[in-house]
PDB file of N, CA and C in Angstrom:
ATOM      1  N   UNK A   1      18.796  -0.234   3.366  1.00  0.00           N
ATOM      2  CA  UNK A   1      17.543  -0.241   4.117  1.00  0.00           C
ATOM      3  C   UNK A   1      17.827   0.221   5.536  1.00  0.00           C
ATOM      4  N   UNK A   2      16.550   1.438   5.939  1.00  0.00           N
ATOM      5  CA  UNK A   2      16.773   1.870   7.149  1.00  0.00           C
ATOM      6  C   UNK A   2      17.104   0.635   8.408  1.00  0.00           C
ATOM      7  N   UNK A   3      16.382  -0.737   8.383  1.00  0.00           N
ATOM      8  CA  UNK A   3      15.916  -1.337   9.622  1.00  0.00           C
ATOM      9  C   UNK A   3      16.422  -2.590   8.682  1.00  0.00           C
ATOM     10  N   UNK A   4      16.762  -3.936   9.809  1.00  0.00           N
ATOM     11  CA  UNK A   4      17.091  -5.187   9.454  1.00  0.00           C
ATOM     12  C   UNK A   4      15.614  -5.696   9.418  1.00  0.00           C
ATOM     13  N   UNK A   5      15.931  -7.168   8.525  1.00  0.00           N
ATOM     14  CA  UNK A   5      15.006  -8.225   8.713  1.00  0.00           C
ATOM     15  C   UNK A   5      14.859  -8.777   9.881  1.00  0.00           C
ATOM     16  N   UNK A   6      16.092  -8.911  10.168  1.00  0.00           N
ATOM     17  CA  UNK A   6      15.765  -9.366  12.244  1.00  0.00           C
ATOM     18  C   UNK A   6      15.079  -8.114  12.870  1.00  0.00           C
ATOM     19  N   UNK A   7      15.372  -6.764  12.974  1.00  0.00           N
ATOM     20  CA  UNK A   7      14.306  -5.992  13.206  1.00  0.00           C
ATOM     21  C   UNK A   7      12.927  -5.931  13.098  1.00  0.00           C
ATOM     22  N   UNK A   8      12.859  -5.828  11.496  1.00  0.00           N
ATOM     23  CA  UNK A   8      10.848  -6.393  11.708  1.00  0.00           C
ATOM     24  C   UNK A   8      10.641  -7.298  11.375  1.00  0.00           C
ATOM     25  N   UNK A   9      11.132  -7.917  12.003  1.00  0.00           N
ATOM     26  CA  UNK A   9      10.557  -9.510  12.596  1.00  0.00           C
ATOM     27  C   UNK A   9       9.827  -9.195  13.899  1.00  0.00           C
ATOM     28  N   UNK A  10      10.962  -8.141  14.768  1.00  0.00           N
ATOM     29  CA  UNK A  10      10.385  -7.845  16.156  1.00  0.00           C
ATOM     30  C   UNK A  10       9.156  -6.659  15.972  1.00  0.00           C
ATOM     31  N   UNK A  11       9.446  -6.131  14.866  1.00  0.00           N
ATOM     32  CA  UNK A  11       8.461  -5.527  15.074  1.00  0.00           C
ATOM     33  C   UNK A  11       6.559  -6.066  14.882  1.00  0.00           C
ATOM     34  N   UNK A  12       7.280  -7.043  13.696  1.00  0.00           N
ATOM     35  CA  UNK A  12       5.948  -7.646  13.539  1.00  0.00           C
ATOM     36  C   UNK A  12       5.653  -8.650  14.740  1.00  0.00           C
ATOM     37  N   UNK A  13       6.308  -8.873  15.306  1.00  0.00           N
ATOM     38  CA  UNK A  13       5.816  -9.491  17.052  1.00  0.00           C
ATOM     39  C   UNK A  13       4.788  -8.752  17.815  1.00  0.00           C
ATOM     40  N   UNK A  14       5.720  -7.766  17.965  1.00  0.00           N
ATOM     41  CA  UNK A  14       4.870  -6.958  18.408  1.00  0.00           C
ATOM     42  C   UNK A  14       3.354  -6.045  18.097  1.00  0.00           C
ATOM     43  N   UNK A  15       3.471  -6.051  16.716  1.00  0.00           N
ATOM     44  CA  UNK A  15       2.078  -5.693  16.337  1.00  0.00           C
ATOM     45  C   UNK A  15       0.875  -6.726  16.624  1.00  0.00           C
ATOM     46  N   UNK A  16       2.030  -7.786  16.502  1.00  0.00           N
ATOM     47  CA  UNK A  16       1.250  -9.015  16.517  1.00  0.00           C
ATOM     48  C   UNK A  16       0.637  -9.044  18.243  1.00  0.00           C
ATOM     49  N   UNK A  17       0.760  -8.995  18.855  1.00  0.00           N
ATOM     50  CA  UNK A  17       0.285  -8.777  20.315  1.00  0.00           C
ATOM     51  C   UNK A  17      -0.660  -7.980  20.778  1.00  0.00           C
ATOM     52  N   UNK A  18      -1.455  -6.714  19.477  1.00  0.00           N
ATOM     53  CA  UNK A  18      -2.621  -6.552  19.987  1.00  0.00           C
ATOM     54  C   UNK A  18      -3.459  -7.011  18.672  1.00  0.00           C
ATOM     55  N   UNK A  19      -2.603  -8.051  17.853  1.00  0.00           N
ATOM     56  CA  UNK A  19      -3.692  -8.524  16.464  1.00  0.00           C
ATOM     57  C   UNK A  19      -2.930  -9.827  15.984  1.00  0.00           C
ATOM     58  N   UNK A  20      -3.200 -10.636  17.037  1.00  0.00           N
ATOM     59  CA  UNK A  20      -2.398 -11.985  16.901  1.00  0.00           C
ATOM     60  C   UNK A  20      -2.894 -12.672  15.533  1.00  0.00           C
ATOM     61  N   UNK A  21      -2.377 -13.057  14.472  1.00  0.00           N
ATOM     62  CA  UNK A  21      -1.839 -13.648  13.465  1.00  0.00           C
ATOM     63  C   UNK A  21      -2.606 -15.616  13.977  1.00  0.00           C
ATOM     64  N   UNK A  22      -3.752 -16.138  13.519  1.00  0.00           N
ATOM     65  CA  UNK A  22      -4.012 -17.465  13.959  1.00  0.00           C
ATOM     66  C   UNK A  22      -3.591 -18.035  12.360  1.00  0.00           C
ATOM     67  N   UNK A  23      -2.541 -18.963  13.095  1.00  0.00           N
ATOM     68  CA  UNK A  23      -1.381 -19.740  12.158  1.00  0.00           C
ATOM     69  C   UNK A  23      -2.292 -21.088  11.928  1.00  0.00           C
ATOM     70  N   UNK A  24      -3.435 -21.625  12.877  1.00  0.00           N
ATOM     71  CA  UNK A  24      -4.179 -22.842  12.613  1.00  0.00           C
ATOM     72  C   UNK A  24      -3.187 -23.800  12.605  1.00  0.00           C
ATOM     73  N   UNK A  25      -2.990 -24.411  11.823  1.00  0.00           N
ATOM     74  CA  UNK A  25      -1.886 -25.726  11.704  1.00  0.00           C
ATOM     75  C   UNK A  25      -1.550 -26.164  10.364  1.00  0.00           C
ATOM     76  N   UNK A  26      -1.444 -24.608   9.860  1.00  0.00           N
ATOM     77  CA  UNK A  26      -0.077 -24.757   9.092  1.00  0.00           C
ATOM     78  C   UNK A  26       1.082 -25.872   8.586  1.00  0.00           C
ATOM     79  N   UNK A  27       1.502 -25.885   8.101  1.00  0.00           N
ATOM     80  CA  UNK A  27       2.918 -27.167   8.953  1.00  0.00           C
ATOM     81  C   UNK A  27       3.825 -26.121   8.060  1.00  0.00           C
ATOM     82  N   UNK A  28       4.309 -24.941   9.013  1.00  0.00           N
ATOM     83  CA  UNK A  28       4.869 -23.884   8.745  1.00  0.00           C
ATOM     84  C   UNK A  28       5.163 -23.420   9.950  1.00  0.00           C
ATOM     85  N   UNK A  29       6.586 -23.279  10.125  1.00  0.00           N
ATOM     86  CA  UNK A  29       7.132 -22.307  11.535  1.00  0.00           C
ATOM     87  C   UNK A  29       6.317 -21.132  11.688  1.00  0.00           C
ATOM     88  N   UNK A  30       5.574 -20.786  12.393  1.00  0.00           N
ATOM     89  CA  UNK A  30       5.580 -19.002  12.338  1.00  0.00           C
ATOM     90  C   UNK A  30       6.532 -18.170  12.437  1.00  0.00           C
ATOM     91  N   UNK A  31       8.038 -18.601  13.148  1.00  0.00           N
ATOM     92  CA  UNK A  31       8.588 -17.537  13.370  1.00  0.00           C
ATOM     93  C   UNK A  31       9.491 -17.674  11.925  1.00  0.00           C
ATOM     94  N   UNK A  32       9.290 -18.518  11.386  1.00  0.00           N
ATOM     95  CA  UNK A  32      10.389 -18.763  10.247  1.00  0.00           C
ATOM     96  C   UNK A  32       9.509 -18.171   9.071  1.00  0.00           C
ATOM     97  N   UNK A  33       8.164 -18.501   8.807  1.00  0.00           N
ATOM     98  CA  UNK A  33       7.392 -17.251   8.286  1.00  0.00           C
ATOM     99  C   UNK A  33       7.182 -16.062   8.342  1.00  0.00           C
ATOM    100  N   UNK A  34       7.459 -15.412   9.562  1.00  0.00           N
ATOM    101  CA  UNK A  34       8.185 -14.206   9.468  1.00  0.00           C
ATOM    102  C   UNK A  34       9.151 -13.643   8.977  1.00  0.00           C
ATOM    103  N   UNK A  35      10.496 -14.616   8.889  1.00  0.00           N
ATOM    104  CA  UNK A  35      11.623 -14.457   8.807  1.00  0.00           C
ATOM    105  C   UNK A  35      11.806 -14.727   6.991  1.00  0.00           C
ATOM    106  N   UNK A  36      10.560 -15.182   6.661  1.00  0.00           N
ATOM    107  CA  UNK A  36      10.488 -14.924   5.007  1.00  0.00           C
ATOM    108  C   UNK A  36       9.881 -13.753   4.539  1.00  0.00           C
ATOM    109  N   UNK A  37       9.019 -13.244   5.683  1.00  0.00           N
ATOM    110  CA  UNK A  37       8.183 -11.796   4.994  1.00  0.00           C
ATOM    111  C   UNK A  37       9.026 -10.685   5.058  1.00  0.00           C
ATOM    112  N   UNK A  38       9.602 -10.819   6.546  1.00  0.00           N
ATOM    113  CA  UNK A  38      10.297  -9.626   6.762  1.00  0.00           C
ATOM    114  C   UNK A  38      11.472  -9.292   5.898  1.00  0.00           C
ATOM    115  N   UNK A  39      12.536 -10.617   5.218  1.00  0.00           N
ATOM    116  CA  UNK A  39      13.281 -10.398   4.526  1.00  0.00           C
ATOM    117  C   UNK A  39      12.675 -10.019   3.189  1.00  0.00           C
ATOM    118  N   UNK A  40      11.738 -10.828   2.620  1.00  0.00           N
ATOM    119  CA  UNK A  40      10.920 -10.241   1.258  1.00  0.00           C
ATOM    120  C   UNK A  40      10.625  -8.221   1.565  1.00  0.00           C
ATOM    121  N   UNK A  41       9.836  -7.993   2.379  1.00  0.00           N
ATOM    122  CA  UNK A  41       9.709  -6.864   2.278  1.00  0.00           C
ATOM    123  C   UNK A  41      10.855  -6.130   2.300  1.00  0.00           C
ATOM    124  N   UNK A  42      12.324  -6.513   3.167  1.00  0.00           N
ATOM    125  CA  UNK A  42      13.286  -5.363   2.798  1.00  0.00           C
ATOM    126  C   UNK A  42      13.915  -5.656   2.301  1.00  0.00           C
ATOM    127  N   UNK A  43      13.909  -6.395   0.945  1.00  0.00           N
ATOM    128  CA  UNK A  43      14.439  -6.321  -0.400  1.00  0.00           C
ATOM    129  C   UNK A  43      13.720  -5.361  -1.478  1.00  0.00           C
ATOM    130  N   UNK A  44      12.209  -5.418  -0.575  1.00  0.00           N
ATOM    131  CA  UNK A  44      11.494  -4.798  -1.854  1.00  0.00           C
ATOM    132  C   UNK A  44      11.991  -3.316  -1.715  1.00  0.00           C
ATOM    133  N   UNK A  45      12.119  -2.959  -0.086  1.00  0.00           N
ATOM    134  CA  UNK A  45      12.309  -1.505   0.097  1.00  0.00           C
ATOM    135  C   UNK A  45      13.801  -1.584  -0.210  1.00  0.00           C
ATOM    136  N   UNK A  46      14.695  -2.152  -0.305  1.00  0.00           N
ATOM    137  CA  UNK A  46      16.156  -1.741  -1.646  1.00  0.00           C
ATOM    138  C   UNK A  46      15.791  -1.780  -2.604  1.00  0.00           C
ATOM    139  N   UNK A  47      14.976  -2.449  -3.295  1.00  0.00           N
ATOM    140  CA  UNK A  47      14.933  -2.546  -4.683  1.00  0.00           C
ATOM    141  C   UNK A  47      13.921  -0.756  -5.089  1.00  0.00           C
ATOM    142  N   UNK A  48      13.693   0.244  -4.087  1.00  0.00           N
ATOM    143  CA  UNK A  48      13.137   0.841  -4.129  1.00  0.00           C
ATOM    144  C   UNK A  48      13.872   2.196  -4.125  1.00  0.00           C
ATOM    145  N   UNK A  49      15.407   1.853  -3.445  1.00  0.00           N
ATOM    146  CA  UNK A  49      16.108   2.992  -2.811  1.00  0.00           C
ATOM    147  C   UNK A  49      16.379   4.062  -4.069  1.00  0.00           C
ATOM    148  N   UNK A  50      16.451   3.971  -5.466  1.00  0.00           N
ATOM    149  CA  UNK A  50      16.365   5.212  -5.960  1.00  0.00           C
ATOM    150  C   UNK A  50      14.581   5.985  -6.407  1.00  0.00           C
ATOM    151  N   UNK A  51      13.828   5.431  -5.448  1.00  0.00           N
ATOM    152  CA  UNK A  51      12.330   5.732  -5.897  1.00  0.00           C
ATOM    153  C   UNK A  51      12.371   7.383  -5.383  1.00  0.00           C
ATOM    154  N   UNK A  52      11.542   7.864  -5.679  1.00  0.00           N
ATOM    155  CA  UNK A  52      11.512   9.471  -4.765  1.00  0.00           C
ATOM    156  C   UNK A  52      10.588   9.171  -3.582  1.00  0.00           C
ATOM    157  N   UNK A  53      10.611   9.764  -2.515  1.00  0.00           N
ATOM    158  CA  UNK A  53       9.726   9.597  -1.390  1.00  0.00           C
ATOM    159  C   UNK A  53       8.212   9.398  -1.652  1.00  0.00           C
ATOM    160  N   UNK A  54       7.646  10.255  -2.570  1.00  0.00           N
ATOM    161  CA  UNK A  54       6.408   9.755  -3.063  1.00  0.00           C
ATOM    162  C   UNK A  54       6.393   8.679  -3.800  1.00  0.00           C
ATOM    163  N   UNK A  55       7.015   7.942  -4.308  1.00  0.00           N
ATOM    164  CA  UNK A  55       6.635   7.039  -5.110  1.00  0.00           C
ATOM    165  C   UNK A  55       7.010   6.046  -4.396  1.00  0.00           C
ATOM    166  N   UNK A  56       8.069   5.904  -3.084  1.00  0.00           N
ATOM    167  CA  UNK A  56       7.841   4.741  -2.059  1.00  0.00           C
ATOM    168  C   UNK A  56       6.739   4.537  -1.585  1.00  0.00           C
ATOM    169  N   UNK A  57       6.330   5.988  -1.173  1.00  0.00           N
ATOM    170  CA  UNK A  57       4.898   5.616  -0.221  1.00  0.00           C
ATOM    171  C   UNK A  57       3.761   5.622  -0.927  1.00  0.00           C
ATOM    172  N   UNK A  58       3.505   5.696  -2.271  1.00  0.00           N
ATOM    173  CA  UNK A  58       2.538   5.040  -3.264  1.00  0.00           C
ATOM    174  C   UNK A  58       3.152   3.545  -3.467  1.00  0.00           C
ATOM    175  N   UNK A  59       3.966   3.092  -3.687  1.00  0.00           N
ATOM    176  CA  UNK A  59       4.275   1.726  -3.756  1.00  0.00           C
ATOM    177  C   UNK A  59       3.725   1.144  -2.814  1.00  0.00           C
ATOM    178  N   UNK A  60       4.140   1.572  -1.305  1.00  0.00           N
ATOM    179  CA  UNK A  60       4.065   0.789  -0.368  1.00  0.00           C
ATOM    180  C   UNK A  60       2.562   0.692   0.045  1.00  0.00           C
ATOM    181  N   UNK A  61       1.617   1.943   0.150  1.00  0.00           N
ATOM    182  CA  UNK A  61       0.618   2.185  -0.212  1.00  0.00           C
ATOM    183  C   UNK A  61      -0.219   1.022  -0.776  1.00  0.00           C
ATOM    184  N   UNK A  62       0.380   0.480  -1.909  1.00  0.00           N
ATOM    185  CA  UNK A  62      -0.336   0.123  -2.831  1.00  0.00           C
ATOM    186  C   UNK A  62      -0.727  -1.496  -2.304  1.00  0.00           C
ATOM    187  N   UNK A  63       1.247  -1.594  -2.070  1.00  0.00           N
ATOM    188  CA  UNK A  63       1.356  -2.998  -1.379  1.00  0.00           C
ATOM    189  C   UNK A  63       0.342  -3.728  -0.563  1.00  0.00           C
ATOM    190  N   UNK A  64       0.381  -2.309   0.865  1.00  0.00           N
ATOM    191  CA  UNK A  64      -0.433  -2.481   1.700  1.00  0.00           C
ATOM    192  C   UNK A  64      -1.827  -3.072   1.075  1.00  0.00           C
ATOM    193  N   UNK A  65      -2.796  -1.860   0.539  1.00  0.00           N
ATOM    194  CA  UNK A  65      -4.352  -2.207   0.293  1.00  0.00           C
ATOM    195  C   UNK A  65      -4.206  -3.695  -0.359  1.00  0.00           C
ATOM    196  N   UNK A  66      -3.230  -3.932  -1.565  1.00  0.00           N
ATOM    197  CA  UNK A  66      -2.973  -5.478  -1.953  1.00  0.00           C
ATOM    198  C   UNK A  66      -4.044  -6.868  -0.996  1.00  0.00           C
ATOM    199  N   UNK A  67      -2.789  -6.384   0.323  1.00  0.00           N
ATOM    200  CA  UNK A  67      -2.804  -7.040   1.307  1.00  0.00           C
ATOM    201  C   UNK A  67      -3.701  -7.474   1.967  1.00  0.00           C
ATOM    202  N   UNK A  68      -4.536  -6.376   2.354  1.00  0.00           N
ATOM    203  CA  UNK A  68      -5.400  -5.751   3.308  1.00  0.00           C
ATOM    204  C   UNK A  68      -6.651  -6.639   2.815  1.00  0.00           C
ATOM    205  N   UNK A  69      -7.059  -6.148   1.072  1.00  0.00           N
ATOM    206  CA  UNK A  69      -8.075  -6.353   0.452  1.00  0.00           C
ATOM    207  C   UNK A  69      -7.833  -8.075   0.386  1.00  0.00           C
ATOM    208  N   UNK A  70      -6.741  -8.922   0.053  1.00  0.00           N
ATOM    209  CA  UNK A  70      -6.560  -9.937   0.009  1.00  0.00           C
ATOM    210  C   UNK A  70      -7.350 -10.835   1.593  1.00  0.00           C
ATOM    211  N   UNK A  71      -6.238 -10.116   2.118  1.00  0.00           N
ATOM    212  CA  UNK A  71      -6.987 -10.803   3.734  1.00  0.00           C
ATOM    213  C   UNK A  71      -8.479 -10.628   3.784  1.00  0.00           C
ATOM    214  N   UNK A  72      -9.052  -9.483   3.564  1.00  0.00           N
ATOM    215  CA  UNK A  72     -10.554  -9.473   3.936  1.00  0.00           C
ATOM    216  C   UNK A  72     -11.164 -10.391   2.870  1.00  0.00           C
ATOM    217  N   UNK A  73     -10.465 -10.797   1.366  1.00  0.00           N
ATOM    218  CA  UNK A  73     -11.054 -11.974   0.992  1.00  0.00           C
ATOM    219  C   UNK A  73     -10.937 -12.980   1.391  1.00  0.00           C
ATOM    220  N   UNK A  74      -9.858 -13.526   1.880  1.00  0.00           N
ATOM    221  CA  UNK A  74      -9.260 -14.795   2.553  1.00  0.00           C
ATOM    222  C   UNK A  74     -10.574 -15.305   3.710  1.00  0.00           C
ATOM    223  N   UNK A  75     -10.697 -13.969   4.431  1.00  0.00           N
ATOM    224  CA  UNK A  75     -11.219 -14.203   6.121  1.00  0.00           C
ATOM    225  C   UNK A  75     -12.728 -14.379   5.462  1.00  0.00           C
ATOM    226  N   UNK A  76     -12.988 -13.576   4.715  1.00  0.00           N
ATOM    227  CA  UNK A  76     -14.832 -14.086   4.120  1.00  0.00           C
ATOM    228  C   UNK A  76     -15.062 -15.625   3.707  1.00  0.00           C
ATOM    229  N   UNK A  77     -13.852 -15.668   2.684  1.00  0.00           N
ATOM    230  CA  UNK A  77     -14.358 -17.215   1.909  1.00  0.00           C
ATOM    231  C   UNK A  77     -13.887 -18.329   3.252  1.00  0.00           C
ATOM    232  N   UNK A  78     -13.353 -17.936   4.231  1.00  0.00           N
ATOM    233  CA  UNK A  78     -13.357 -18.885   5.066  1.00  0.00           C
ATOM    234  C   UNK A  78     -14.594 -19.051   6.221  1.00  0.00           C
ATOM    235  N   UNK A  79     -14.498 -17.776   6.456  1.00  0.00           N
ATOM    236  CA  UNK A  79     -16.214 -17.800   7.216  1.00  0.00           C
ATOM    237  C   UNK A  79     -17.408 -17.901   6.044  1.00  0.00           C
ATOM    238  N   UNK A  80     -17.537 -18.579   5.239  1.00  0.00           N
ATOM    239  CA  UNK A  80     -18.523 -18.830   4.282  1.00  0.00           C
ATOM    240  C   UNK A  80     -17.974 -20.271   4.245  1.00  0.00           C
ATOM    241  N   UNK A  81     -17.154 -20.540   3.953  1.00  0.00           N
ATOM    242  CA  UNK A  81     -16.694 -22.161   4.003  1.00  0.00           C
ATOM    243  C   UNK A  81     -17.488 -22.898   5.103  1.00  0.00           C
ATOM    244  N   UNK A  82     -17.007 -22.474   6.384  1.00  0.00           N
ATOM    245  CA  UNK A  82     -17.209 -22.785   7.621  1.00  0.00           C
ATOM    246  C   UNK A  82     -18.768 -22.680   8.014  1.00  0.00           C
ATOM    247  N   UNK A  83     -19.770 -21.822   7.141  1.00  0.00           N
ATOM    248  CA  UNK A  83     -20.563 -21.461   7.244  1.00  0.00           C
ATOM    249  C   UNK A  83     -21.179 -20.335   8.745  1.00  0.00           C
ATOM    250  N   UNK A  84     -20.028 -19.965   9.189  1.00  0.00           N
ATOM    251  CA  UNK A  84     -20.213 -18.665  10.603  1.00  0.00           C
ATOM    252  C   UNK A  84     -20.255 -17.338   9.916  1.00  0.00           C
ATOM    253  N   UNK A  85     -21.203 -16.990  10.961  1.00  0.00           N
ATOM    254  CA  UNK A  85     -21.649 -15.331  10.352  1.00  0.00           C
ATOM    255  C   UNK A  85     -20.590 -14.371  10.049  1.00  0.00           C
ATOM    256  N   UNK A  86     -20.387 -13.445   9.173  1.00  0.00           N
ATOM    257  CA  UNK A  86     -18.976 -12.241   9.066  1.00  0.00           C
ATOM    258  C   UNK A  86     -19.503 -11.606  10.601  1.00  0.00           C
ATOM    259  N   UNK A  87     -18.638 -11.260  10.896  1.00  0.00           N
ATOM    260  CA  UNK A  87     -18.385  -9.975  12.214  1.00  0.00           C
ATOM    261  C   UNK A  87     -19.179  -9.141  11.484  1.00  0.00           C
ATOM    262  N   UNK A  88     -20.201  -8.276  12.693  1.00  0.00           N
ATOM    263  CA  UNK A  88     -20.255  -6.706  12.273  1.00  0.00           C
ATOM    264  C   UNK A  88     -19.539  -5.581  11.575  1.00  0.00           C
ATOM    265  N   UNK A  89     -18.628  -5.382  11.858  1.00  0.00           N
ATOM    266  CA  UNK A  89     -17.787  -4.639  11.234  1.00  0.00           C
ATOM    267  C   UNK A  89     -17.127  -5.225   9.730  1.00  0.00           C
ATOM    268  N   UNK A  90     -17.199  -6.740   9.378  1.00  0.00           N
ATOM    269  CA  UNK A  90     -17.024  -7.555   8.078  1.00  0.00           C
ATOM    270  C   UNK A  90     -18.230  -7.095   7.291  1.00  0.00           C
ATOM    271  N   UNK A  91     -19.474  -7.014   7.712  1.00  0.00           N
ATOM    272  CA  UNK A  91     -20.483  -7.052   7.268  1.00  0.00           C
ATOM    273  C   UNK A  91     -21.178  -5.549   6.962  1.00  0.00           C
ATOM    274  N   UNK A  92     -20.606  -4.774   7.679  1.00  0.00           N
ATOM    275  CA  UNK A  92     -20.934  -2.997   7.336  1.00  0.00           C
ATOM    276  C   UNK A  92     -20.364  -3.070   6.290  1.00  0.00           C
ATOM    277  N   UNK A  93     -18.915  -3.363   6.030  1.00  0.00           N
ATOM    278  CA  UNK A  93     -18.027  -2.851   5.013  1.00  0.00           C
ATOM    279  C   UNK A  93     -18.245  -3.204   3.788  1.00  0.00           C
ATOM    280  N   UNK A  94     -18.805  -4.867   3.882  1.00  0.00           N
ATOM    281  CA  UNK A  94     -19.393  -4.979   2.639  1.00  0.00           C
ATOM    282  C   UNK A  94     -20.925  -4.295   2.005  1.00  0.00           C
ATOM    283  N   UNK A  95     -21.317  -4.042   2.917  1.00  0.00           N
ATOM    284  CA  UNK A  95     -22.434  -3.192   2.598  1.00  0.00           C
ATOM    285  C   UNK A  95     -22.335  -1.817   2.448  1.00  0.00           C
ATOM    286  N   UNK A  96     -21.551  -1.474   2.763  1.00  0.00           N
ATOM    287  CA  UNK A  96     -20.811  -0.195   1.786  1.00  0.00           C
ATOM    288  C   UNK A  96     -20.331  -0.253   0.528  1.00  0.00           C
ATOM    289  N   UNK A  97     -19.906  -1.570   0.480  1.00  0.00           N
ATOM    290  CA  UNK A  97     -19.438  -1.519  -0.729  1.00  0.00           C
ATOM    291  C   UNK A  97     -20.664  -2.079  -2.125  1.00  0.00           C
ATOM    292  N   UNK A  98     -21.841  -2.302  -1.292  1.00  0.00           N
ATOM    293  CA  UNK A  98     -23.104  -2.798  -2.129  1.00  0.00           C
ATOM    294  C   UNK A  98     -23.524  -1.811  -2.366  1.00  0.00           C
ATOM    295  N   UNK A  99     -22.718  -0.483  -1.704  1.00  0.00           N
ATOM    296  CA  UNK A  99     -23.819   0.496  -2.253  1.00  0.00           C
ATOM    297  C   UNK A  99     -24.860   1.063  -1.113  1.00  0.00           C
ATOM    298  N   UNK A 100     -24.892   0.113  -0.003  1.00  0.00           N
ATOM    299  CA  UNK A 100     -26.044   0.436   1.008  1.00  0.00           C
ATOM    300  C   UNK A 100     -25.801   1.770   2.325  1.00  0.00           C
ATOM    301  N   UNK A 101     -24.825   2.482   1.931  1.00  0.00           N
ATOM    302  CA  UNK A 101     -24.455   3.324   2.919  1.00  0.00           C
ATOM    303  C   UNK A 101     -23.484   4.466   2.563  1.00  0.00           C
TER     304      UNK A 101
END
């Protein structure tokens, strides 16, 4: 693997600083939760090293939307829990996806 787990760790710090990560109260280190993602992900990218370049970045690709789509379920059923309105931009997207745009 190009980069260490102690590497993006820092890197995910830093992303994290213009899209801070709210940990709530957990009873979970954050930085030690990092230090489980970042190592998970660069095992996945060895377990990848004879892939061809396209088929990393369709993997990773894939990983990503996984993710992405997961969180935007996570962040809905919690602002529906809570009963607070989705954000504008929560609320276009699903209405794109109703079909309304």
């Amino acid at each position: 693997m190009s980069i260490s787990p102690q590497q993006l760790e820092l890197l995910m710090q830093e992303v994290e600083l213009a899209d801070p990560i709210d940990f709530a109260d957990l009873p979970f280190n954050d930085q030690e939760l990092r230090g489980l993602i970042a190592n998970h992900l660069c095992e996945m990218a060895d377990a990848m090293e004879n892939f061809t370049a396209e088929d990393k970045n369709l993997a990773l690709l894939a990983v990503a939307a996984k993710l992405v789509l997961e969180n935007l379920v996570l962040h809905v059923q919690l602002l529906r829990q809570h009963g607070l309105p989705l954000s504008d931009s929560v609320e276009a997207l699903l209405q794109r996806l109703r079909g309304g745009a």
